[in-house]
PDB file of N, CA and C in Angstrom:
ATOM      1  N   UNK A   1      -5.034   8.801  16.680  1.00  0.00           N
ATOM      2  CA  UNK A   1      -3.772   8.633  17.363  1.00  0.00           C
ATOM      3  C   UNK A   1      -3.923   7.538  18.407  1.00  0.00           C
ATOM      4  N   UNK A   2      -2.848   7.004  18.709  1.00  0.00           N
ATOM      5  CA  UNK A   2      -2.399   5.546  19.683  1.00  0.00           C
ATOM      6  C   UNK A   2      -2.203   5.952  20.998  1.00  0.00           C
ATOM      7  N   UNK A   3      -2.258   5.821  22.121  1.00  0.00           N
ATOM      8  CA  UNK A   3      -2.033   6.358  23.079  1.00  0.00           C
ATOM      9  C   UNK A   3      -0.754   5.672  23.753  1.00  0.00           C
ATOM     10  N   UNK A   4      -0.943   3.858  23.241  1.00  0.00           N
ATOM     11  CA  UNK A   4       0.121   2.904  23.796  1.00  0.00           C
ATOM     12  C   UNK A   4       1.370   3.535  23.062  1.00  0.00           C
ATOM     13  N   UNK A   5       2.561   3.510  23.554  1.00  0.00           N
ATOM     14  CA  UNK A   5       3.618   3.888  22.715  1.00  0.00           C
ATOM     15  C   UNK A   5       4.038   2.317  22.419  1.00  0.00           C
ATOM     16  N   UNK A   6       3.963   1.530  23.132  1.00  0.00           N
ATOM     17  CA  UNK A   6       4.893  -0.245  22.024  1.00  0.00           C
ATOM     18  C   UNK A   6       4.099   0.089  21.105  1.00  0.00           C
ATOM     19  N   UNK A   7       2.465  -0.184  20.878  1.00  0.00           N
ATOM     20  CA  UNK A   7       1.805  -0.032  19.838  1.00  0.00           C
ATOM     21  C   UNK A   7       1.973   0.755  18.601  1.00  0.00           C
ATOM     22  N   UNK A   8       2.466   1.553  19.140  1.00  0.00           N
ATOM     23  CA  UNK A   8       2.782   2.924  18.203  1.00  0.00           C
ATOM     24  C   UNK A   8       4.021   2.259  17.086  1.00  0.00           C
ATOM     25  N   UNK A   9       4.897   1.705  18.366  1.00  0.00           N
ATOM     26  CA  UNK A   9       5.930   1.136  17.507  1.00  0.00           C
ATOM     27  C   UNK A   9       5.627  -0.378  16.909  1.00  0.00           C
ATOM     28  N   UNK A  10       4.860  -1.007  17.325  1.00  0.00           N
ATOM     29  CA  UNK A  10       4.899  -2.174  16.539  1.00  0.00           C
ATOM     30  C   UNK A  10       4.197  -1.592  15.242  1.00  0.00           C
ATOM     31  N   UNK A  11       3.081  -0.584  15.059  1.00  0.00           N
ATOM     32  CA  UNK A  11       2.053  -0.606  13.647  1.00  0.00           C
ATOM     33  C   UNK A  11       2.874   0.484  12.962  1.00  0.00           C
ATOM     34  N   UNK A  12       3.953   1.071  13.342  1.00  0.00           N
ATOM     35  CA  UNK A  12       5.509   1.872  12.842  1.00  0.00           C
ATOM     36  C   UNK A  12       6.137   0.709  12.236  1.00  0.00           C
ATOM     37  N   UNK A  13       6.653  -0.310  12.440  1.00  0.00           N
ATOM     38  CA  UNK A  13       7.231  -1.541  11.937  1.00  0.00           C
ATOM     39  C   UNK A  13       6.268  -2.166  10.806  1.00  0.00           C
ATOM     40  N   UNK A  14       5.142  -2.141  11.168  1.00  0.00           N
ATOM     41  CA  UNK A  14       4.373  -3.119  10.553  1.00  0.00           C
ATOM     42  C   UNK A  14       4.005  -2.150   9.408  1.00  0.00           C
ATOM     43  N   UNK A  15       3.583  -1.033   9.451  1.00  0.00           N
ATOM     44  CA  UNK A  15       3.752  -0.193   7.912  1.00  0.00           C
ATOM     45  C   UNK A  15       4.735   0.269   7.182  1.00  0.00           C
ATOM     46  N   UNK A  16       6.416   0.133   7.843  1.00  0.00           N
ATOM     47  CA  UNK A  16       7.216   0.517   7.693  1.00  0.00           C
ATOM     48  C   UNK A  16       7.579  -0.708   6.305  1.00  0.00           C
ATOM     49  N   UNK A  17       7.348  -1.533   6.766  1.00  0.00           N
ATOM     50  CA  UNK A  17       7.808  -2.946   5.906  1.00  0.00           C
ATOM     51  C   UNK A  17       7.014  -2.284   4.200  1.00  0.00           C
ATOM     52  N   UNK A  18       5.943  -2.664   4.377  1.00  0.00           N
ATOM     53  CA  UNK A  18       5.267  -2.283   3.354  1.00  0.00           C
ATOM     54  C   UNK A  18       6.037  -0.962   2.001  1.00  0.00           C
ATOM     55  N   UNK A  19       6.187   0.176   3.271  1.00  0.00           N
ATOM     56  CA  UNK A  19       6.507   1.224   2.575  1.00  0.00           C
ATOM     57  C   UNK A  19       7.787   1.382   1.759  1.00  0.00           C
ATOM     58  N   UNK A  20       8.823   0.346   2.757  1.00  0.00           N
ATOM     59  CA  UNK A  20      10.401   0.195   1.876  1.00  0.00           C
ATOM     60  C   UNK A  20      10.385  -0.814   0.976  1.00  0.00           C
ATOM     61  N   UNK A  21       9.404  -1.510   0.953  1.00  0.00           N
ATOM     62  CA  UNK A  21       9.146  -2.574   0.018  1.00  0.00           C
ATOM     63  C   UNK A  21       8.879  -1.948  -1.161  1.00  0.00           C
ATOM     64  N   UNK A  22       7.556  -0.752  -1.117  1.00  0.00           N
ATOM     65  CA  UNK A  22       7.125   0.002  -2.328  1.00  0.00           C
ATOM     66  C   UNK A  22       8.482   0.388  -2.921  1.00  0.00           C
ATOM     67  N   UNK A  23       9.113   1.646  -1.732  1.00  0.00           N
ATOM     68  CA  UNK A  23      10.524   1.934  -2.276  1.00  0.00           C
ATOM     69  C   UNK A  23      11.094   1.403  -3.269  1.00  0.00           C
ATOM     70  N   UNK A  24      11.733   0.024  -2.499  1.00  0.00           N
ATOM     71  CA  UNK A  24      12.601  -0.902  -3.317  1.00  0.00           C
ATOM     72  C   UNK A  24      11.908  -1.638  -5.181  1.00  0.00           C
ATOM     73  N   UNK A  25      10.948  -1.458  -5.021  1.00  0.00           N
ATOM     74  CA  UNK A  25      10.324  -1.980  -6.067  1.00  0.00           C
ATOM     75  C   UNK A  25      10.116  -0.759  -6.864  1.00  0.00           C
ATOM     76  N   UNK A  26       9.909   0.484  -6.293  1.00  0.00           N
ATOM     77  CA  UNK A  26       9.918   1.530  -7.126  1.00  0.00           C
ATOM     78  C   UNK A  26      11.234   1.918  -7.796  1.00  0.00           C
ATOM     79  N   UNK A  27      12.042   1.895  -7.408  1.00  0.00           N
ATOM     80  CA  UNK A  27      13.862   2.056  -7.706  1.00  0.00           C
ATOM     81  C   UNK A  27      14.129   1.067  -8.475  1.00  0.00           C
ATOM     82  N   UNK A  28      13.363  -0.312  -8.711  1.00  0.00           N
ATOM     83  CA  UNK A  28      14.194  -1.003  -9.614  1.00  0.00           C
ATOM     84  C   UNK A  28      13.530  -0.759 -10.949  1.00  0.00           C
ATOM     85  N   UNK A  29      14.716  -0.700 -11.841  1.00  0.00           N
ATOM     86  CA  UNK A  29      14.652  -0.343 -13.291  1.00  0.00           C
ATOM     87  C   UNK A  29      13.702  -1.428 -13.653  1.00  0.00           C
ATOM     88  N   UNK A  30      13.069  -2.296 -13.651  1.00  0.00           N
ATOM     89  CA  UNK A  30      12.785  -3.009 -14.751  1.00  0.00           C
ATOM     90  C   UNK A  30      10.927  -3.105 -14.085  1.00  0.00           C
ATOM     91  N   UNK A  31      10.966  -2.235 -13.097  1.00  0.00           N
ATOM     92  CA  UNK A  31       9.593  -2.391 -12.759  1.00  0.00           C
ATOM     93  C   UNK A  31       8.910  -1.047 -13.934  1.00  0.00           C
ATOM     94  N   UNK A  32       7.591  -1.396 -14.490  1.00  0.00           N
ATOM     95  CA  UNK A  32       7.276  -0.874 -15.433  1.00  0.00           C
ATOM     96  C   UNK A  32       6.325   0.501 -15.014  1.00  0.00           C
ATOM     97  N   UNK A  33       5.610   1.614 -15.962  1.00  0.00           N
ATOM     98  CA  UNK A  33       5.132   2.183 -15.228  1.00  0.00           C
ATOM     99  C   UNK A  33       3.943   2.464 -14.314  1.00  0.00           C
ATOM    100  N   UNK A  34       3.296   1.253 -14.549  1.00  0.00           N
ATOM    101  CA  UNK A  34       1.863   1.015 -13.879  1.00  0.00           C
ATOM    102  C   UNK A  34       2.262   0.475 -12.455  1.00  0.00           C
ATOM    103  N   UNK A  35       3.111   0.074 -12.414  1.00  0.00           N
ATOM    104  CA  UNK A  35       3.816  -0.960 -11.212  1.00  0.00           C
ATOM    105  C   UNK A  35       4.237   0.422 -10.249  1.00  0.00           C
ATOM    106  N   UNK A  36       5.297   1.273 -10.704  1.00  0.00           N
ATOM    107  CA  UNK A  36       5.920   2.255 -10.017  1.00  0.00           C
ATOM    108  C   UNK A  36       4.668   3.088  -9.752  1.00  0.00           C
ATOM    109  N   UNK A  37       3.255   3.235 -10.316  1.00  0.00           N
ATOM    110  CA  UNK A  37       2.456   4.386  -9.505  1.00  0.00           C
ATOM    111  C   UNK A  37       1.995   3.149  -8.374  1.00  0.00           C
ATOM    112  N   UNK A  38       1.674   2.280  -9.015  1.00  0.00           N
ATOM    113  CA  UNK A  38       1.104   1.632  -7.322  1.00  0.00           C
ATOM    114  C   UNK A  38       2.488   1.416  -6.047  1.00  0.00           C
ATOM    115  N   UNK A  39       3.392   1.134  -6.973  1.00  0.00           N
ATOM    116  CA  UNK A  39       4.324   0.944  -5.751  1.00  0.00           C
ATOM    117  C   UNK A  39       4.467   2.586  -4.870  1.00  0.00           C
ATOM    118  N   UNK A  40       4.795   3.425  -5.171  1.00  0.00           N
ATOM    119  CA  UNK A  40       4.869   4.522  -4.912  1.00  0.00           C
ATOM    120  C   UNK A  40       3.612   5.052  -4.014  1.00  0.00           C
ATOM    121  N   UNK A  41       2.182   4.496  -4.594  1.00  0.00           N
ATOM    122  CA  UNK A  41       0.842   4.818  -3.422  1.00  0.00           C
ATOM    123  C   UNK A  41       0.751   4.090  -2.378  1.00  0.00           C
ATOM    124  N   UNK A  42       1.312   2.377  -2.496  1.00  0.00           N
ATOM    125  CA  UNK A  42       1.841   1.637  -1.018  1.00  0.00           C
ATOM    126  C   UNK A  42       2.829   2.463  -0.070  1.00  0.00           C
ATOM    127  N   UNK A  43       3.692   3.124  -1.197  1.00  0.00           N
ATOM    128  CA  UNK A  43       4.797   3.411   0.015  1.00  0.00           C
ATOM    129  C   UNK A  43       4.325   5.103   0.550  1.00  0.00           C
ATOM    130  N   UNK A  44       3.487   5.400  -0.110  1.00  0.00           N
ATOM    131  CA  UNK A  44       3.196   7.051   0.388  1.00  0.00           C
ATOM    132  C   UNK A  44       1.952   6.716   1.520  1.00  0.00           C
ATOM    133  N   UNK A  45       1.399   5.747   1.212  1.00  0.00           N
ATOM    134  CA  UNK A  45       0.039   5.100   2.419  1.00  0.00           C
ATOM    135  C   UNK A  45       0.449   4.872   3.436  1.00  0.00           C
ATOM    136  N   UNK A  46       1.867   3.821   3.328  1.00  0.00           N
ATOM    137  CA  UNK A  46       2.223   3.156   4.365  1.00  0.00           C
ATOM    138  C   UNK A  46       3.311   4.354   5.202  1.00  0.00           C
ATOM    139  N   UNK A  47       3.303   5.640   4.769  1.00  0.00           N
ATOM    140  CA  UNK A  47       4.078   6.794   5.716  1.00  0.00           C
ATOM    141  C   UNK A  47       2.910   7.194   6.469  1.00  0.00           C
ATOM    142  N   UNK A  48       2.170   7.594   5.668  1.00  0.00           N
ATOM    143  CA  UNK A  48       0.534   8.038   5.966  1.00  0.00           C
ATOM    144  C   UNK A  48       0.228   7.565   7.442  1.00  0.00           C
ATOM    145  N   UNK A  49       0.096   6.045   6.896  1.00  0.00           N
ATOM    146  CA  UNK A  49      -0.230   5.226   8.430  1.00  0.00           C
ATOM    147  C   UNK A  49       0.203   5.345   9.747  1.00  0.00           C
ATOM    148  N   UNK A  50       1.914   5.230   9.322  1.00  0.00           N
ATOM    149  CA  UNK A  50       2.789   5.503  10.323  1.00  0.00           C
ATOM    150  C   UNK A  50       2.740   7.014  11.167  1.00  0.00           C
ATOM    151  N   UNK A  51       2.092   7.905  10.146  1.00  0.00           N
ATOM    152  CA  UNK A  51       2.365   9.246  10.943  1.00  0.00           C
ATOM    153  C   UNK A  51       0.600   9.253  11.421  1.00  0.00           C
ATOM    154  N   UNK A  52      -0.097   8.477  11.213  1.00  0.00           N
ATOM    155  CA  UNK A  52      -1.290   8.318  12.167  1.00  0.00           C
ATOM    156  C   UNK A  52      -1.315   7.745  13.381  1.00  0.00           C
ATOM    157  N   UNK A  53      -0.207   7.322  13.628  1.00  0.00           N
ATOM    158  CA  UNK A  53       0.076   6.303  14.758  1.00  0.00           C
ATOM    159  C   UNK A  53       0.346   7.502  16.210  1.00  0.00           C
ATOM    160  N   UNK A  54       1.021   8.761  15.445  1.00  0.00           N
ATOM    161  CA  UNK A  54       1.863   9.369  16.099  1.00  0.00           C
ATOM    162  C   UNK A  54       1.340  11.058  16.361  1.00  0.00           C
ATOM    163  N   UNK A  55       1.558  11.456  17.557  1.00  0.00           N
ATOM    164  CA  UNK A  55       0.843  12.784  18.202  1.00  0.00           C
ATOM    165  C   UNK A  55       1.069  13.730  17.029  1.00  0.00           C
ATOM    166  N   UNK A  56       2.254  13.762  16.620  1.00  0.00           N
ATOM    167  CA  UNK A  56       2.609  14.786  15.134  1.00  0.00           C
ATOM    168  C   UNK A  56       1.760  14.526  14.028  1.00  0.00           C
ATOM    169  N   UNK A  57       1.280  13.342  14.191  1.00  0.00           N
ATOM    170  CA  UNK A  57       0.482  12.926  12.502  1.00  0.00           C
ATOM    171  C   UNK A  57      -0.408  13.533  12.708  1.00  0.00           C
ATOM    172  N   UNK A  58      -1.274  13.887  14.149  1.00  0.00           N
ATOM    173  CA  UNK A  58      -2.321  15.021  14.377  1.00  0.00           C
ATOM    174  C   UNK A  58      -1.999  16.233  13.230  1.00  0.00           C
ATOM    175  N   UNK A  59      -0.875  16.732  13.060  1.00  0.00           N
ATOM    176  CA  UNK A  59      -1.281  18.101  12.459  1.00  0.00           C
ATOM    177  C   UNK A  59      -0.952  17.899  11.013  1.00  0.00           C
ATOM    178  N   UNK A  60      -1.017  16.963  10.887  1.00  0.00           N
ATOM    179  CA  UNK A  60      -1.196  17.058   9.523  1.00  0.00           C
ATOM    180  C   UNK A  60      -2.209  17.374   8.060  1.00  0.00           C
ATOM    181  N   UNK A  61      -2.800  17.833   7.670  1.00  0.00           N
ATOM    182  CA  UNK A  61      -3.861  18.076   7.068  1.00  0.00           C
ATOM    183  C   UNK A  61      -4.454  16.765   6.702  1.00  0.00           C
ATOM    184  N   UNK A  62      -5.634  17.170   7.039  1.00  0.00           N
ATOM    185  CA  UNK A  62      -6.589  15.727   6.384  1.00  0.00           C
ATOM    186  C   UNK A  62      -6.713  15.892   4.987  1.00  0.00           C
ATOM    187  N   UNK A  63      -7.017  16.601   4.423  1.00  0.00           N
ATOM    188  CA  UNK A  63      -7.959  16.564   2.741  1.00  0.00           C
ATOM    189  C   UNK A  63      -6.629  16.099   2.137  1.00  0.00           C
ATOM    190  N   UNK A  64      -5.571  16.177   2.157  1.00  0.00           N
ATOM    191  CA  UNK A  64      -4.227  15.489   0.945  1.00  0.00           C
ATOM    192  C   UNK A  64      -4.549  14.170   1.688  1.00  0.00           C
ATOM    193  N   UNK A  65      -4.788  13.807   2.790  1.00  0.00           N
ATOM    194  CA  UNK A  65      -4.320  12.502   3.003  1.00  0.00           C
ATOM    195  C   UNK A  65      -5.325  11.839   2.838  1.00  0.00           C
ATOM    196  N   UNK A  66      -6.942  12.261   2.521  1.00  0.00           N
ATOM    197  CA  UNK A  66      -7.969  11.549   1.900  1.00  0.00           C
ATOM    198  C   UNK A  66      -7.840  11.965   0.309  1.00  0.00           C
ATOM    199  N   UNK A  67      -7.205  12.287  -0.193  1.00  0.00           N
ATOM    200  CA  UNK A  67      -6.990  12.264  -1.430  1.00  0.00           C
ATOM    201  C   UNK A  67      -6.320  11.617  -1.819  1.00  0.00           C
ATOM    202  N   UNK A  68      -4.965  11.073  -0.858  1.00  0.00           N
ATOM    203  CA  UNK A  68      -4.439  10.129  -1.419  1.00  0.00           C
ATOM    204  C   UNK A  68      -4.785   8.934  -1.756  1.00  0.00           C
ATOM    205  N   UNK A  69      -5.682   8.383  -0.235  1.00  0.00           N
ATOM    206  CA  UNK A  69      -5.766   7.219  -0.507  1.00  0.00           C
ATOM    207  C   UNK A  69      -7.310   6.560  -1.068  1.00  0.00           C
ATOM    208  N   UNK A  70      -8.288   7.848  -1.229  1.00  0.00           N
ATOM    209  CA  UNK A  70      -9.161   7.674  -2.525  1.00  0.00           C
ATOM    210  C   UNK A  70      -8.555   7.493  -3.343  1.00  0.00           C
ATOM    211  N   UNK A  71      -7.227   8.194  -4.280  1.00  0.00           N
ATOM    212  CA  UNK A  71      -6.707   7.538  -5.478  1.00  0.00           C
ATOM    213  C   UNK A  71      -6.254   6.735  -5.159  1.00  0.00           C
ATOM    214  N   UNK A  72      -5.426   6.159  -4.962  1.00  0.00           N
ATOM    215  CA  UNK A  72      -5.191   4.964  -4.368  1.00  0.00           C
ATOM    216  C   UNK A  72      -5.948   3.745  -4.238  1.00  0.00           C
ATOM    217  N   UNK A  73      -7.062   3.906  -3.635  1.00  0.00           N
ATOM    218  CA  UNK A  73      -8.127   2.931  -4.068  1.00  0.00           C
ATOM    219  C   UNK A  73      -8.965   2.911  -5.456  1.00  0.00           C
ATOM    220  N   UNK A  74      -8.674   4.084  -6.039  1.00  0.00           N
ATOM    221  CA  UNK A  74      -9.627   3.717  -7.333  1.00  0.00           C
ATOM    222  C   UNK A  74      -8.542   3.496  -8.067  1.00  0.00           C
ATOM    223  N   UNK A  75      -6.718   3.699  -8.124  1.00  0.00           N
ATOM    224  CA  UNK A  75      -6.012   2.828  -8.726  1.00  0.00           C
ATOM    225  C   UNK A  75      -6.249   1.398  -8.836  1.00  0.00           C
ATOM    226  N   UNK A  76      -6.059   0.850  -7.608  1.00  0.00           N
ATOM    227  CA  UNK A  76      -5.810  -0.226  -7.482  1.00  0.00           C
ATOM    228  C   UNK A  76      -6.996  -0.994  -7.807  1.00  0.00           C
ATOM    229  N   UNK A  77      -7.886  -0.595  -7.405  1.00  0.00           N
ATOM    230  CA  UNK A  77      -9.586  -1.146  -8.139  1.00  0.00           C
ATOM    231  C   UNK A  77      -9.692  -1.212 -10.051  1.00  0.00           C
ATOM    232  N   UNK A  78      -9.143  -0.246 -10.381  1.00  0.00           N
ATOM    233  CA  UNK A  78      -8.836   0.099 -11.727  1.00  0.00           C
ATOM    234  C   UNK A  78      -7.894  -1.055 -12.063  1.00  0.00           C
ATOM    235  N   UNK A  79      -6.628  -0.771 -11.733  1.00  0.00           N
ATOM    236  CA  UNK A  79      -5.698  -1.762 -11.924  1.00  0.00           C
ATOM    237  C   UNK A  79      -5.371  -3.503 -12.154  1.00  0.00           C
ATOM    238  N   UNK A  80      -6.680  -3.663 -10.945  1.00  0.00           N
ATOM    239  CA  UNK A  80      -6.944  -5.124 -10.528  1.00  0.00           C
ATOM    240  C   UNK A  80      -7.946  -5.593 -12.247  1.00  0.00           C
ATOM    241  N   UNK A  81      -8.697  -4.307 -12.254  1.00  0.00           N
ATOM    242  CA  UNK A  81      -9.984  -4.762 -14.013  1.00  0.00           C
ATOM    243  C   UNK A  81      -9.365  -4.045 -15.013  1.00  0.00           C
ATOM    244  N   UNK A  82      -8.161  -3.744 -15.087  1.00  0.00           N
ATOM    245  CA  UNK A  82      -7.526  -3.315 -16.592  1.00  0.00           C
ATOM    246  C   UNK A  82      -6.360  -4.292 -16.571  1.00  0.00           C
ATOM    247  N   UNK A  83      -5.938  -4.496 -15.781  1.00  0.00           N
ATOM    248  CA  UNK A  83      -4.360  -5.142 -16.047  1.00  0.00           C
ATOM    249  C   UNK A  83      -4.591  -6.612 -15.130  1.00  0.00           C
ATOM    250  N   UNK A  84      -4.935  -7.703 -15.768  1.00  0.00           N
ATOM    251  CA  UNK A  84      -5.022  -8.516 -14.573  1.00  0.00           C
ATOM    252  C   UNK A  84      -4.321  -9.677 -14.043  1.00  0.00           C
ATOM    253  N   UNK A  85      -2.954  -9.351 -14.776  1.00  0.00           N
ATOM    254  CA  UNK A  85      -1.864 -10.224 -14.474  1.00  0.00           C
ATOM    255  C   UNK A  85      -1.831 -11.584 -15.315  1.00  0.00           C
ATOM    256  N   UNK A  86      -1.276 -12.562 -14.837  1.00  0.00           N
ATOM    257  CA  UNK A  86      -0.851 -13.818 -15.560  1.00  0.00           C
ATOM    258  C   UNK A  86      -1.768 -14.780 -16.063  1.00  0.00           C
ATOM    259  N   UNK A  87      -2.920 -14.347 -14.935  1.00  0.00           N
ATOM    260  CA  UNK A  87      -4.235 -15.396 -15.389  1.00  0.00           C
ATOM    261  C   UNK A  87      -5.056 -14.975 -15.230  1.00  0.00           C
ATOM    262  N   UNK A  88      -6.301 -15.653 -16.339  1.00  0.00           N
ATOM    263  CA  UNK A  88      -7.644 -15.211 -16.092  1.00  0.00           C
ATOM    264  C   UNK A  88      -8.325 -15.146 -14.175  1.00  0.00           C
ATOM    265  N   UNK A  89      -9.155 -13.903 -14.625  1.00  0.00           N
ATOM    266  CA  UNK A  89      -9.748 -13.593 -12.968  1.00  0.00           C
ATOM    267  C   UNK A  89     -10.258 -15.486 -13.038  1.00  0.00           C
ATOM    268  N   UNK A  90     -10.573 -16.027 -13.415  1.00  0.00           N
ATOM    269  CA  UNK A  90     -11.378 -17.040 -12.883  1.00  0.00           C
ATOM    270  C   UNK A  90     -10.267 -18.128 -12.551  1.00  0.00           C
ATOM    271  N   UNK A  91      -8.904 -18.008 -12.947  1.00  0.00           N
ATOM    272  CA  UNK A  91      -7.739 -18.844 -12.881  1.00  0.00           C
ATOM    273  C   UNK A  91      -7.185 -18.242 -11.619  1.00  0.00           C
ATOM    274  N   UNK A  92      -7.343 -16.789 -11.099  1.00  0.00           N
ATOM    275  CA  UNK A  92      -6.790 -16.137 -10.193  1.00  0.00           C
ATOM    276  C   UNK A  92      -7.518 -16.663  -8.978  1.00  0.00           C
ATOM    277  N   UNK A  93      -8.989 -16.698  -9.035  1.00  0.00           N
ATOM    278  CA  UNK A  93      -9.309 -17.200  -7.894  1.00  0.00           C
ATOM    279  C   UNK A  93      -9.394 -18.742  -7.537  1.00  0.00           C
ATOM    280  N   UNK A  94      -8.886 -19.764  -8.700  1.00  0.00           N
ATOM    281  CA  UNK A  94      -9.151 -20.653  -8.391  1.00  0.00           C
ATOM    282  C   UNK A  94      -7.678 -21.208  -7.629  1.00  0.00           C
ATOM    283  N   UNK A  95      -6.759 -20.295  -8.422  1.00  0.00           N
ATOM    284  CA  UNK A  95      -5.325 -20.856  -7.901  1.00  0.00           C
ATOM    285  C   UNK A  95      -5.107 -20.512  -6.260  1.00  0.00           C
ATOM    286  N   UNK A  96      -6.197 -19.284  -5.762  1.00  0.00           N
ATOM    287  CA  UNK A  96      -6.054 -19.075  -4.729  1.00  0.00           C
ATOM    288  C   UNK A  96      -6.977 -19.490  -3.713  1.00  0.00           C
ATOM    289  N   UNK A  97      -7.564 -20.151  -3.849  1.00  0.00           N
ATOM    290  CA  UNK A  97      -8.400 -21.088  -3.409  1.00  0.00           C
ATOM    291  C   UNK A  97      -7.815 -22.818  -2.746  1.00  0.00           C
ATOM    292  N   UNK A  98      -6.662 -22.759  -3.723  1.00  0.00           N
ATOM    293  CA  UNK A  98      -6.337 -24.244  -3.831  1.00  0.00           C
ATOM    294  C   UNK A  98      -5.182 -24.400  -2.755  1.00  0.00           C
ATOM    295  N   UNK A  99      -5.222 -25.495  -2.198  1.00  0.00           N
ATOM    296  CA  UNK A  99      -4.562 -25.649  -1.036  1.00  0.00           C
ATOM    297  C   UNK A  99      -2.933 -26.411  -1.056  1.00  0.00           C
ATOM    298  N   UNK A 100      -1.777 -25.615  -0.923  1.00  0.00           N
ATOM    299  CA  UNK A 100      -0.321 -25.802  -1.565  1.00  0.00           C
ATOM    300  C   UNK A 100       0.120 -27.431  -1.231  1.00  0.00           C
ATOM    301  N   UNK A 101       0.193 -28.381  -2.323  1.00  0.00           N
ATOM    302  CA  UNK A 101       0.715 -29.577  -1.877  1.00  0.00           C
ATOM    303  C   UNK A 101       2.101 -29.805  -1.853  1.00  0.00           C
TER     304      UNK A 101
END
């Protein structure tokens, strides 16, 4: 827990974004179903966070909320070496490497 309350509210904002983002991407029809479990573990993380920020997130049970985001990480670890998007890993890091002209 945070003791600063702005703090509280700025890393409330700053996970908040994340989490309506998952939302919104989870609600749209044309997102597929590998997409909607990760979107859905961003936006259940990024509540997570927010209620860590806060004296109430104290009582919340720990073991669901390390369960979540162990799955969560072995999704997305999974996800990143089964499904790896538009380009080869070696095209992925080179495009991100390269500096936007």
């Amino acid at each position: 827990m945070i003791a600063a309350n702005g703090l509280r509210w700025i890393l409330t904002l700053m996970f908040a974004a994340p989490a309506l983002y998952g939302l919104w991407r989870l609600a749209r029809p044309t997102t597929g179903l590998t997409g909607r479990v990760g979107h859905l573990l961003h936006a259940a993380m990024g509540v997570l966070m927010i209620a860590m920020a806060w004296p109430w997130g104290m009582d919340l049970a720990v073991a669901p909320q390390v369960v979540l985001f162990t799955a969560g990480a072995l999704w997305f670890v999974a996800a990143s070496l089964v499904w790896p998007g538009e380009r080869s890993r070696s095209g992925a890091v080179r495009a991100a490497g390269r500096t936007p002209s």
